[in-house]
Protein backbone atom coordinates (compact mmCIF):
# COMPACT_ATOMS: atom_id res chain seq x y z
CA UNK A 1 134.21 92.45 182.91
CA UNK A 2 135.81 95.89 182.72
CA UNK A 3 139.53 96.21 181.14
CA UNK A 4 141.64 96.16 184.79
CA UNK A 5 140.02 93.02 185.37
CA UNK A 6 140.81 91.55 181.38
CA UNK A 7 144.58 92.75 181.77
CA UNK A 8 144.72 90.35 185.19
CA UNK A 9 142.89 87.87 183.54
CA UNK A 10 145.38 87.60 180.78
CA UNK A 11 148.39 88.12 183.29
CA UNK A 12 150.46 85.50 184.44
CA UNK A 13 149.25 86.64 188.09
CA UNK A 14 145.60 84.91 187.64
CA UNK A 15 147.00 81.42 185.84
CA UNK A 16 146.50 79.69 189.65
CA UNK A 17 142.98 81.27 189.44
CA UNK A 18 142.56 79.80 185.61
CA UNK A 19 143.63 76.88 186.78
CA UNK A 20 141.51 76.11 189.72
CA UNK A 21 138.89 77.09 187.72
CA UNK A 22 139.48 74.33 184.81
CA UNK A 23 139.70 71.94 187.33
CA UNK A 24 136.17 72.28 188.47
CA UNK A 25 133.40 69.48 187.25
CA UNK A 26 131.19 72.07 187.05
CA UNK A 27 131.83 75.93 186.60
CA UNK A 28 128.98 77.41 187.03
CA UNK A 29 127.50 75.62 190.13
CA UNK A 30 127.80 77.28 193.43
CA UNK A 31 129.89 74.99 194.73
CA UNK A 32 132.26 76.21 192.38
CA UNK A 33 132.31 79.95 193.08
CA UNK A 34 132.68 79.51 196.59
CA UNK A 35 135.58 77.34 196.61
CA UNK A 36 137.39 79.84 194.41
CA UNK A 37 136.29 82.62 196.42
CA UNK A 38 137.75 81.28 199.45
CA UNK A 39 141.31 82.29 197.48
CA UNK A 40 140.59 84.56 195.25
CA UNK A 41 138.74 88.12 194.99
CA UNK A 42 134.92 87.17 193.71
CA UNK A 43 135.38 89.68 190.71
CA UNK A 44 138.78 87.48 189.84
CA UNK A 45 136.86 84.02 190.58
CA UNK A 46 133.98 84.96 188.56
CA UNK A 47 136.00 85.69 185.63
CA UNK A 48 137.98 82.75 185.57
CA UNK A 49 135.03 80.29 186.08
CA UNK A 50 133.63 81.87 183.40
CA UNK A 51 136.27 81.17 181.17
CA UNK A 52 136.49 77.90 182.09
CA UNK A 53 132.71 77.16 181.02
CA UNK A 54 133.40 79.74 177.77
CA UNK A 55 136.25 77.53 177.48
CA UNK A 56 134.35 74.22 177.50
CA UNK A 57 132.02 75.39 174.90
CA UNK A 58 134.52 76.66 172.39
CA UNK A 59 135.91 73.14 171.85
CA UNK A 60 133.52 73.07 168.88
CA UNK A 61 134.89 75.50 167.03
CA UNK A 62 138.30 75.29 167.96
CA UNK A 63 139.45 72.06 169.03
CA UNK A 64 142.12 71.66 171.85
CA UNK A 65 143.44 75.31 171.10
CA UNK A 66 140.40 76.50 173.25
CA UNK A 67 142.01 75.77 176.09
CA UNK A 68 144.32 78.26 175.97
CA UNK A 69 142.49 81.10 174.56
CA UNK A 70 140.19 83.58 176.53
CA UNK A 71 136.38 84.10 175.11
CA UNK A 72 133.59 86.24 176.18
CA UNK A 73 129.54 84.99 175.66
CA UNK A 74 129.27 86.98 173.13
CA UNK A 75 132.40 86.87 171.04
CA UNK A 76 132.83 83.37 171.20
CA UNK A 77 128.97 83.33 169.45
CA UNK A 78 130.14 85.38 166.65
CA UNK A 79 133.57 83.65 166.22
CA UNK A 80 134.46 81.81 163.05
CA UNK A 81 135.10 78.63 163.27
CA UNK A 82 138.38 77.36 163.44
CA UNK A 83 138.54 75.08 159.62
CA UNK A 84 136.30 77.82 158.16
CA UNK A 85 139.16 80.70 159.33
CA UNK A 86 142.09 78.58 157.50
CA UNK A 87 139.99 78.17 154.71
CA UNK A 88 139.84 81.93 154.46
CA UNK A 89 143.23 82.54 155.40
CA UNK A 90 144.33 80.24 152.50
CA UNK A 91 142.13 81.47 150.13
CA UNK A 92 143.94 85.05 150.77
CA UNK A 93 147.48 83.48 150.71
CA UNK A 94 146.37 81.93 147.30
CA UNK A 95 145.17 85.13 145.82
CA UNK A 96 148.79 86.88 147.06
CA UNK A 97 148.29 88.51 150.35
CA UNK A 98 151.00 89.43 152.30
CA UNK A 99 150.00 91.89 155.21
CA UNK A 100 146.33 91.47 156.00
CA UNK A 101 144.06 94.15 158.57
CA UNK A 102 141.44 92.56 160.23
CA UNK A 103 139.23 95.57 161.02
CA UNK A 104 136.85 94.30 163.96
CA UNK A 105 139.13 91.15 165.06
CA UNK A 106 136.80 90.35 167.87
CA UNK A 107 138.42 87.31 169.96
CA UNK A 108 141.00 87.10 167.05
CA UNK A 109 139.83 83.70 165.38
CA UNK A 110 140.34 84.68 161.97
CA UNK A 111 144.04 86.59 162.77
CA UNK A 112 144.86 83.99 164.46
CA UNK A 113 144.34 81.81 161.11
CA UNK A 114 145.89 84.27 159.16
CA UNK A 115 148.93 84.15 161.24
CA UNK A 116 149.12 80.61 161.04
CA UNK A 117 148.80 80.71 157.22
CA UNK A 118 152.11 83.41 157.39
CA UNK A 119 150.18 86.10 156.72
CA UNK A 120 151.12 89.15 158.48
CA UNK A 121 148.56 90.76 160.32
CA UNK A 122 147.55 93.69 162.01
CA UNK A 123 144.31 93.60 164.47
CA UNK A 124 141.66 96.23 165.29
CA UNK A 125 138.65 95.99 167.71
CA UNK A 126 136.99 98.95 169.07
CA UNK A 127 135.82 97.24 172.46
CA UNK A 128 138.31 97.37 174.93
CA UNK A 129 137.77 94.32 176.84
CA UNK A 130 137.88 92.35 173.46
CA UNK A 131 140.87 93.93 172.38
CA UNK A 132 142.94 93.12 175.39
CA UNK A 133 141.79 89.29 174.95
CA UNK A 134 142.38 89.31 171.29
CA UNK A 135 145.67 90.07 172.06
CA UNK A 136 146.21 87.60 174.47
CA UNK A 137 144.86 84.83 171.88
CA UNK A 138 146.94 86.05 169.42
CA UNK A 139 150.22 86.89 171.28
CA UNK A 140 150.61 90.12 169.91
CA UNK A 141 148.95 93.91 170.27
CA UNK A 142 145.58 94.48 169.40
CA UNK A 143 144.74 98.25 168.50
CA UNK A 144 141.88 99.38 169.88
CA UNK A 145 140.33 101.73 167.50
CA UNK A 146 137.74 102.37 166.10
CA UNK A 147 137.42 100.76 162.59
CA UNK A 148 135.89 103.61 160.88
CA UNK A 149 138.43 106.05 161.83
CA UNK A 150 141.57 103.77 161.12
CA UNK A 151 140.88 102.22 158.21
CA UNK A 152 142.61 104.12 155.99
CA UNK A 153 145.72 105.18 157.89
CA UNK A 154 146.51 100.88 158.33
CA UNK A 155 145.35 100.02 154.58
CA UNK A 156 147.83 101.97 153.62
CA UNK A 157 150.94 99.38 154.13
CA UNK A 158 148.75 96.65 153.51
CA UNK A 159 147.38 94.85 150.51
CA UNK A 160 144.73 92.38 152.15
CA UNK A 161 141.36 93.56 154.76
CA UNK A 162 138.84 91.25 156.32
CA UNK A 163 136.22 92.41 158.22
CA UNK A 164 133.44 91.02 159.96
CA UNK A 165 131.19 93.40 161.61
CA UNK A 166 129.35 93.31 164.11
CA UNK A 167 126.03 91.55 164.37
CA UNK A 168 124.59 92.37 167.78
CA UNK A 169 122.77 95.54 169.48
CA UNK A 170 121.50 96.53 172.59
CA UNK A 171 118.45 93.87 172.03
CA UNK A 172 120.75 91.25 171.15
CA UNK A 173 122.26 89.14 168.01
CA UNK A 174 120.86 91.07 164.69
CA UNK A 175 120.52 89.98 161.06
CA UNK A 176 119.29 93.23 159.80
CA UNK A 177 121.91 95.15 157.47
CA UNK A 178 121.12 98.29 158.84
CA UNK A 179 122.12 97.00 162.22
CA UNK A 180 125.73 96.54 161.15
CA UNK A 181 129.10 98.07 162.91
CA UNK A 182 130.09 99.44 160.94
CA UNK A 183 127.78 100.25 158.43
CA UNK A 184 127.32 97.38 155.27
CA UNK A 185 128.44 100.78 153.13
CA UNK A 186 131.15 101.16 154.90
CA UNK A 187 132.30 97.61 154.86
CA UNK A 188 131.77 96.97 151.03
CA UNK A 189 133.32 100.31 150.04
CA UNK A 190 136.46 98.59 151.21
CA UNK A 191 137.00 96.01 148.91
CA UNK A 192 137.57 98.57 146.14
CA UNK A 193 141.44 98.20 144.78
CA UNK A 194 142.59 95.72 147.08
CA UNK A 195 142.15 92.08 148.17
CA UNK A 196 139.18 92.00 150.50
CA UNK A 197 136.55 89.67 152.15
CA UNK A 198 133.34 90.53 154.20
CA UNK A 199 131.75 88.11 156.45
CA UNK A 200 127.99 88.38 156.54
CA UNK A 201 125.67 86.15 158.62
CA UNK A 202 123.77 83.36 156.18
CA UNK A 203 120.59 84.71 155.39
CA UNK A 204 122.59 87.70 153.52
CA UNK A 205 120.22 88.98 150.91
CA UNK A 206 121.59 88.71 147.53
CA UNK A 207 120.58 92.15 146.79
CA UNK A 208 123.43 93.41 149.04
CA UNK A 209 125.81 92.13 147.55
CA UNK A 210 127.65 94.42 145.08
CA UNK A 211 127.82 94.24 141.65
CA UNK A 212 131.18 92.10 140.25
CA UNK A 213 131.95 90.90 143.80
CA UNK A 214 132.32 87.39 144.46
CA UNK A 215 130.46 85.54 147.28
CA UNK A 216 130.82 82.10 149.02
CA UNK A 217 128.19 80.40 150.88
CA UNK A 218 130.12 78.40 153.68
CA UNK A 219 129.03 75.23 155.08
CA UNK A 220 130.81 73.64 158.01
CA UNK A 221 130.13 69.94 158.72
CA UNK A 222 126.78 70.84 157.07
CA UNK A 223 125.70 73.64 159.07
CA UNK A 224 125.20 77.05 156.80
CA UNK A 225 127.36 79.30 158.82
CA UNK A 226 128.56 82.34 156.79
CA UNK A 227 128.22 84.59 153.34
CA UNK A 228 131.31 86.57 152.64
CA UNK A 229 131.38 88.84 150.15
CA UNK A 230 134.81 89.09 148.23
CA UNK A 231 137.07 91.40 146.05
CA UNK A 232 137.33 89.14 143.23
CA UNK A 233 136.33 85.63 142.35
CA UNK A 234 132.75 84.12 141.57
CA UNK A 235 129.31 82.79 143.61
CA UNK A 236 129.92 79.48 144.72
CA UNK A 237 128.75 77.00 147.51
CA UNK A 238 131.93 75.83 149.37
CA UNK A 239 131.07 72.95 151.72
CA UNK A 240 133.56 72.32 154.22
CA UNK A 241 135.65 70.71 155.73
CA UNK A 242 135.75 68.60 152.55
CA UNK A 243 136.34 71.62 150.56
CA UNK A 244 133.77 70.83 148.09
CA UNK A 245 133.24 73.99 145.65
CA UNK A 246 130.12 74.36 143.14
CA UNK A 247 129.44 77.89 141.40
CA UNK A 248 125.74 79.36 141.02
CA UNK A 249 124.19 78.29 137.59
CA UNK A 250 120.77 77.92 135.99
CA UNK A 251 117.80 76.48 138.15
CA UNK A 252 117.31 72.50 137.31
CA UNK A 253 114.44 71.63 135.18
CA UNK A 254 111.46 69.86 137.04
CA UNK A 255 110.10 65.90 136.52
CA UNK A 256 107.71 63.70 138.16
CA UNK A 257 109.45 61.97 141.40
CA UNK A 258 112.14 59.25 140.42
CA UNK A 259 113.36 56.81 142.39
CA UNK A 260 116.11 58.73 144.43
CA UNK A 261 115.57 61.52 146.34
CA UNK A 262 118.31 64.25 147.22
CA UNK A 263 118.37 66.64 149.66
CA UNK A 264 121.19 69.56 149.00
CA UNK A 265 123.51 71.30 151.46
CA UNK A 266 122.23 74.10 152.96
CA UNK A 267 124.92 76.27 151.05
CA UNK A 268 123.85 75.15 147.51
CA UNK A 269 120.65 76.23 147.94
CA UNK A 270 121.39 79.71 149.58
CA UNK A 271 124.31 79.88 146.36
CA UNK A 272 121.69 79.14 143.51
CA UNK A 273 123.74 76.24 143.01
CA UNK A 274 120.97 73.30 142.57
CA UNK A 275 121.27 73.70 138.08
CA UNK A 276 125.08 72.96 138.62
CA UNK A 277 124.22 70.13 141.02
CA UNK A 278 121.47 68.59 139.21
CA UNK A 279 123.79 67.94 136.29
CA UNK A 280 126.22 65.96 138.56
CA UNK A 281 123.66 63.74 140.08
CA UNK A 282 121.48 63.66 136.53
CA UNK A 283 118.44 64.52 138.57
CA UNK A 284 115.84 67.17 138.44
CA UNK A 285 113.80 69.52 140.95
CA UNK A 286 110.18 67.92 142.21
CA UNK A 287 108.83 71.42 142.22
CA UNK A 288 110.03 74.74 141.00
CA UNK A 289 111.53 76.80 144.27
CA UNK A 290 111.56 73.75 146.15
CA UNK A 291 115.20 72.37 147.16
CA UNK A 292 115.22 68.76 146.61
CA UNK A 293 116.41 66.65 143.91
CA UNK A 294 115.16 63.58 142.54
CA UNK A 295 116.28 60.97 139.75
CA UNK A 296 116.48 57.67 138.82
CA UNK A 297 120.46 56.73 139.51
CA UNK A 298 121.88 56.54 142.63
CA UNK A 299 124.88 58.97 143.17
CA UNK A 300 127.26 58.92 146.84
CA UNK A 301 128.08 62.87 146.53
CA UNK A 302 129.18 65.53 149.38
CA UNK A 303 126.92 67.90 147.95
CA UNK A 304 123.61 66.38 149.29
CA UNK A 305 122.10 63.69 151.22
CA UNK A 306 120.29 60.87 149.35
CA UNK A 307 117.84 58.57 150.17
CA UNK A 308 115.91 55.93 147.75
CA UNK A 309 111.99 56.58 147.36
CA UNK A 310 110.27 53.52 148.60
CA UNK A 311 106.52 54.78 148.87
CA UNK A 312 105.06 57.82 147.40
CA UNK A 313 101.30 58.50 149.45
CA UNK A 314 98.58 61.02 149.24
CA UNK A 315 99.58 63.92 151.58
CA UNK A 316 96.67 63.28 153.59
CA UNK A 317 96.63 63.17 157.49
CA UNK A 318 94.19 60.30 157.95
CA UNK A 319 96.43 58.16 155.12
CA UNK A 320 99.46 58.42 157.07
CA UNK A 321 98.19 57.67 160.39
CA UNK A 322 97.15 54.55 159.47
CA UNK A 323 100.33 53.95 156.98
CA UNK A 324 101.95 54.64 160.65
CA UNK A 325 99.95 52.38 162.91
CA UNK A 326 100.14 49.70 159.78
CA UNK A 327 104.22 50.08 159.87
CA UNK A 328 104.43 49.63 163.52
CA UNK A 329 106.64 53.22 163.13
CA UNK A 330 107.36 53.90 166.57
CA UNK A 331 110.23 56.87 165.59
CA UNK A 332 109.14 58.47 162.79
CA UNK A 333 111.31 61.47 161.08
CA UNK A 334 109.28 64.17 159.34
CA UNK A 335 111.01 66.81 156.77
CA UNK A 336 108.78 69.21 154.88
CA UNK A 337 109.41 71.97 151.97
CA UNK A 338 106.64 74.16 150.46
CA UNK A 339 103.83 73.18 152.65
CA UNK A 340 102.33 74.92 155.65
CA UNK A 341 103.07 72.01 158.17
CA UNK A 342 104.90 71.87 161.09
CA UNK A 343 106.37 68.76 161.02
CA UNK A 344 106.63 68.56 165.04
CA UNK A 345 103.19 69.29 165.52
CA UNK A 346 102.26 66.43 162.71
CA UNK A 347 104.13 63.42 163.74
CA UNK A 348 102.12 64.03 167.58
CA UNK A 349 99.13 63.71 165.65
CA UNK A 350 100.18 60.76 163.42
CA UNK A 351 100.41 58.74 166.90
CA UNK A 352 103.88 56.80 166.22
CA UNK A 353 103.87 53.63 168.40
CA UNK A 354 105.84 50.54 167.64
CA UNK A 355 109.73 49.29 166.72
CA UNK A 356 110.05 49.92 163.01
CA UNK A 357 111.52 53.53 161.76
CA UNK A 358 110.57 55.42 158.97
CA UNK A 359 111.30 58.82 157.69
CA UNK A 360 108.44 60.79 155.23
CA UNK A 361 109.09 63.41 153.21
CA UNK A 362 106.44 65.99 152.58
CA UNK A 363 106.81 68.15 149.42
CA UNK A 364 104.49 69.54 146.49
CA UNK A 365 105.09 67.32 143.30
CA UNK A 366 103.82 67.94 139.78
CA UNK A 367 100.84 65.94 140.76
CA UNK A 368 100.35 67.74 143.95
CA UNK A 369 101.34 67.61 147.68
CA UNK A 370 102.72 63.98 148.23
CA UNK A 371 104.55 62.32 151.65
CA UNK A 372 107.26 60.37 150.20
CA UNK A 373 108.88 57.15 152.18
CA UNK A 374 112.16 57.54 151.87
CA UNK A 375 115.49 55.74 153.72
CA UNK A 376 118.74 56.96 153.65
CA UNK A 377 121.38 55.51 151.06
């Protein structure tokens, strides 16, 4: 889609065309494209059926609002999700932002958050096409600019940024730093004097993060999606949309398997949290380096799943193969830590046949590699 055909698309002239589209069971069939092309230009019936799938898709990350925004493939991919942008936007409003620049806006999820919030905001995305849909989305102008080069000139009457750059090259989606646009340098180098927040995919390396910045781990219905790096504040887990905080501590000590096992959000782990967490659930690591949890009270917590340890067997395949067949486990749930085992590739071999459940859990102990029968509290 070039930027003549984004300015009709977010034109009153193609809302027939967007609706038509919506209508359709199924937007990307053929069906589809040639009814609308029987009324509209197939550059202007493409596009709309288009957003009418992108449209679909977005629900998940932003509810019924999706149906009024416009997406592309790629920028609805990268967007933040929907409770994860008001979470930001409030934790700027609490820190005393007024005017916030969102340097890279893409589709506009987090302005639009920070609008909601009444922050004001000013929007920058150097693509074209994006720029002209952000603005749409957001109901206001979008500059597009290029971040690098206006960054300074629009920080100047502001006292908040937030920038997320971009993760994606020729190739594809990237997670390599030096793949960033614009540059992780760049990017950090603005936090300096001013409220500030980077957000950096989850596998951020905590080596990049600079020194006396603060960085949250985000969780979203228990999915790791984010790191952002921060102006102020500390390294915490923030698990959402509860809104369950825990800050990085000490690693837990280790013990022999008790009679509950835990198994943390994804965000506590990646936020050296599991010391801080330990305490709370009065439990202790299997294993040092590996993430679970185990103790002898049962705790209900939003921090981790728990299940109670009903068998502890020999990590051996021939043992559980016939634990299986003497179970009658016909659906069988396999998680593993610290071994070299694809737990796919094992339960085909362990032969599951029958009505009962079960779920094992394969991890080294202090007494060596164990499968542990565990259900669910």
């Amino acid at each position: 889609m070039d930027a003549q055909l984004a300015g009709w698309l977010v034109s009153p002239a193609a809302a027939p065309a967007l609706a038509a589209a919506a209508a359709e069971t199924d937007p990307d069939s053929l069906g589809a494209a040639q009814r609308l092309r029987r009324d509209f230009p197939p550059d202007q019936a493409a596009a709309v059926l288009t957003q009418a799938g992108l449209r679909r898709k977005a629900v998940a990350k932003f509810g019924e609002r999706a149906g009024h925004l416009f997406f592309t493939g790629a920028g609805l991919e990268q967007a933040t999700r929907a409770e994860v942008a008001r979470w930001r936007a409030a934790r700027f409003a609490a820190a005393g932002a007024t005017r916030v620049v969102d340097l890279g806006c893409g589709l506009g999820a987090d302005a639009l958050a920070f609008a909601d919030a009444g922050l004001d905001v000013r929007a920058v995305d150097a693509d074209p096409v994006t720029a002209i849909l952000a603005g749409a989305n957001l109901g206001r102008p979008v500059d597009c600019a290029d971040a690098v080069e206006v960054a300074e000139a629009l920080l100047a009457d502001a006292d908040a940024v937030f920038l997320d750059p971009a993760r994606r090259t020729s190739a594809g989606r990237t997670w390599r730093i030096s793949d960033l646009s614009p540059s992780w340098e760049f990017a950090t180098g603005l936090l300096a004097g001013r409220l500030g927040c980077i957000k950096a995919a989850p596998g951020l390396p905590s080596t990049a993060i600079p020194d006396g910045a603060g960085a949250t781990w985000v969780s979203h219905c228990g999915d790791l999606v984010e790191t952002s790096v921060w102006s102020w504040g500390s390294r915490v887990a923030v698990l959402l949309p509860d809104g369950l905080e825990l800050a990085s501590g000490p690693a837990p000590r280790v013990g022999e398997v008790g009679g509950y096992l835990y198994e943390p959000d994804p965000a506590l782990i990646r936020a050296g949290a599991l010391g801080r967490l330990a305490e709370l659930l009065d439990a202790h690591a299997i294993q040092p380096g590996i993430a679970y949890l185990t103790g002898d009270v049962a705790v209900t917590t939003g921090y981790a799943t728990g299940f109670a340890v009903q068998e502890i067997l020999p990590f051996e395949e021939r043992a559980l193969r016939a634990w299986v067949r003497e179970h009658g486990v016909g659906i069988l749930e396999i998680k593993a830590r610290g071994l070299d085992v694809d737990p796919a590739v094992l339960r085909r071999r362990l032969k599951p046949s029958g009505a009962a459940s079960a779920t094992l859990v394969l991890t080294p102990t202090p007494a060596g590699a164990r499968a542990l029968v565990v259900h669910r509290l």
